[in-house]
C-alpha atoms as a PDB file:
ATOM      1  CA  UNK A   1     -18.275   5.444 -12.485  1.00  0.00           C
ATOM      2  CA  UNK A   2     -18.596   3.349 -15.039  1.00  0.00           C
ATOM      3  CA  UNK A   3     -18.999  -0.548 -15.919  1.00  0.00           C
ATOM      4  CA  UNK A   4     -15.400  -1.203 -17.031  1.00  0.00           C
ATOM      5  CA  UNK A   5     -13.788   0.687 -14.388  1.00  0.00           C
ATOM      6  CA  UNK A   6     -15.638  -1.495 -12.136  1.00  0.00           C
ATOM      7  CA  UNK A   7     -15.301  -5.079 -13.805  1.00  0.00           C
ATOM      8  CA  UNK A   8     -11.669  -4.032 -12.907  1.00  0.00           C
ATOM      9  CA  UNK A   9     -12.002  -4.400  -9.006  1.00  0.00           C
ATOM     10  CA  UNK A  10     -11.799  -7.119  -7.043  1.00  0.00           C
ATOM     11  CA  UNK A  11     -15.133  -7.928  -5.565  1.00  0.00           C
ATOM     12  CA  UNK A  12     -13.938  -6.547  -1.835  1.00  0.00           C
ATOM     13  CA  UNK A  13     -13.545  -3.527  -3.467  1.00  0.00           C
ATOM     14  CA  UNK A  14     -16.985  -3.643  -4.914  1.00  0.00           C
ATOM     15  CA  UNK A  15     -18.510  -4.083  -1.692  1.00  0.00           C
ATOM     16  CA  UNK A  16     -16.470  -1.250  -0.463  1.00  0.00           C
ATOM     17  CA  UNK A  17     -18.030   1.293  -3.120  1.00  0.00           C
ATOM     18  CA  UNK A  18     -21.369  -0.158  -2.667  1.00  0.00           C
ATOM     19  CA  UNK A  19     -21.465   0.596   0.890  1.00  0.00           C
ATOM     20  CA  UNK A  20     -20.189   3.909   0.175  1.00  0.00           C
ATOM     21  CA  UNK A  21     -22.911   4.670  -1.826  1.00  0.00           C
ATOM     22  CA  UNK A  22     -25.279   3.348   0.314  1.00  0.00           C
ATOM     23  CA  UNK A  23     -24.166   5.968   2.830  1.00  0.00           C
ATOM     24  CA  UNK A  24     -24.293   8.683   0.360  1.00  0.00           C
ATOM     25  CA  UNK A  25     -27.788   7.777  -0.700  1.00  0.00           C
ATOM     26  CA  UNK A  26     -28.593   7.564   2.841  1.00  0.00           C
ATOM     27  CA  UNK A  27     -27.232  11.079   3.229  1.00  0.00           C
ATOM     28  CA  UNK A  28     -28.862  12.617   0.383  1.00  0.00           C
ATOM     29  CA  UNK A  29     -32.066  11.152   1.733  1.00  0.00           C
ATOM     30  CA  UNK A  30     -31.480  13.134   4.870  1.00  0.00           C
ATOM     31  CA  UNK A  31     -30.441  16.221   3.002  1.00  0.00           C
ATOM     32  CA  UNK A  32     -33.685  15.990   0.586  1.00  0.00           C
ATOM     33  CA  UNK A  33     -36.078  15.993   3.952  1.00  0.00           C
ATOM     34  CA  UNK A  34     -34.180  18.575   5.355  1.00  0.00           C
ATOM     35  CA  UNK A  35     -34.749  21.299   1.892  1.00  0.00           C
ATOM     36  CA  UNK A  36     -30.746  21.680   1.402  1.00  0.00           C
ATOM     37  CA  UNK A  37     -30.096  19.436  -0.874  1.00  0.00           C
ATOM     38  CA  UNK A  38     -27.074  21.291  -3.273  1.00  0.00           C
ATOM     39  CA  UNK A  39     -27.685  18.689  -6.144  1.00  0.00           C
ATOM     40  CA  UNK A  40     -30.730  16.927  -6.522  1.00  0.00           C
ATOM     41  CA  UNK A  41     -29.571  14.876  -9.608  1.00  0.00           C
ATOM     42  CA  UNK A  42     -27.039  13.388  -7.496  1.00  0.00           C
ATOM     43  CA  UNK A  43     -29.422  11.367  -6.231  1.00  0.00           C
ATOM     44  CA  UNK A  44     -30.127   9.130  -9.299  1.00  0.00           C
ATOM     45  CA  UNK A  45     -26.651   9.082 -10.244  1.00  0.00           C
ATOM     46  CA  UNK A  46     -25.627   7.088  -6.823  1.00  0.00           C
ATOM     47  CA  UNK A  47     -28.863   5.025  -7.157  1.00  0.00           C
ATOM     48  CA  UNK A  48     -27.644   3.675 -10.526  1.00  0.00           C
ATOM     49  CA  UNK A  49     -24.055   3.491  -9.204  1.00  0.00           C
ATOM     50  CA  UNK A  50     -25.429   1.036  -6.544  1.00  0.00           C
ATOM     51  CA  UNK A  51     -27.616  -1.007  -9.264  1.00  0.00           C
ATOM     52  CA  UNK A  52     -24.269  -1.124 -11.342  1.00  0.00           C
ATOM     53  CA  UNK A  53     -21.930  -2.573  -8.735  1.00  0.00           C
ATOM     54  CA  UNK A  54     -24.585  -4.815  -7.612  1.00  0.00           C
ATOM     55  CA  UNK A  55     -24.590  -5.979 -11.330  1.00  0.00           C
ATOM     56  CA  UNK A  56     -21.072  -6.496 -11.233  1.00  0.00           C
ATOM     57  CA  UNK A  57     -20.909  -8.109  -8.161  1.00  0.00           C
ATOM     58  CA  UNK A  58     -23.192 -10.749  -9.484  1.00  0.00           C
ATOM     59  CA  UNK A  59     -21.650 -11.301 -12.718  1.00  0.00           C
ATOM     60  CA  UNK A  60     -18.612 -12.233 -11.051  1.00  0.00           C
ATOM     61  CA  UNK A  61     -20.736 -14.562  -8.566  1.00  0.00           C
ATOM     62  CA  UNK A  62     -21.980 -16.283 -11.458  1.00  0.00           C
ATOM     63  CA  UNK A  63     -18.847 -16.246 -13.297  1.00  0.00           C
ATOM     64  CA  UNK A  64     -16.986 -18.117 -10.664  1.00  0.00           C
ATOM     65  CA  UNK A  65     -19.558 -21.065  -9.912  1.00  0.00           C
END
């Protein structure tokens, strides 16, 4: 996921994706206690996904007050 793919969304759909990944981190999480997580990089990927559509979201906040 990149930035420009998501400066193309509406900001619903932001908050959609963001509590996607939310869930996925929260899954990983679980996965990582457990010993079976498949793919530990994963992990930082959907932690920067979250930090980039919370960057979004907040550039658009900005941008429309």
């Amino acid at each position: 996921m990149n930035a420009q793919e998501l400066r193309d969304k509406t900001p619903d759909q932001l908050r959609d994706a963001l509590v996607d990944l939310k869930k996925e981190a929260f899954n990983l999480r679980f996965q990582q206690a457990g010993g079976n997580i498949e793919n530990t990089a994963r992990m930082r990927q959907v932690r920067r996904d979250v930090a980039r559509v919370k960057t979004i979201l907040n550039e658009k906040a900005k941008a429309e007050a």
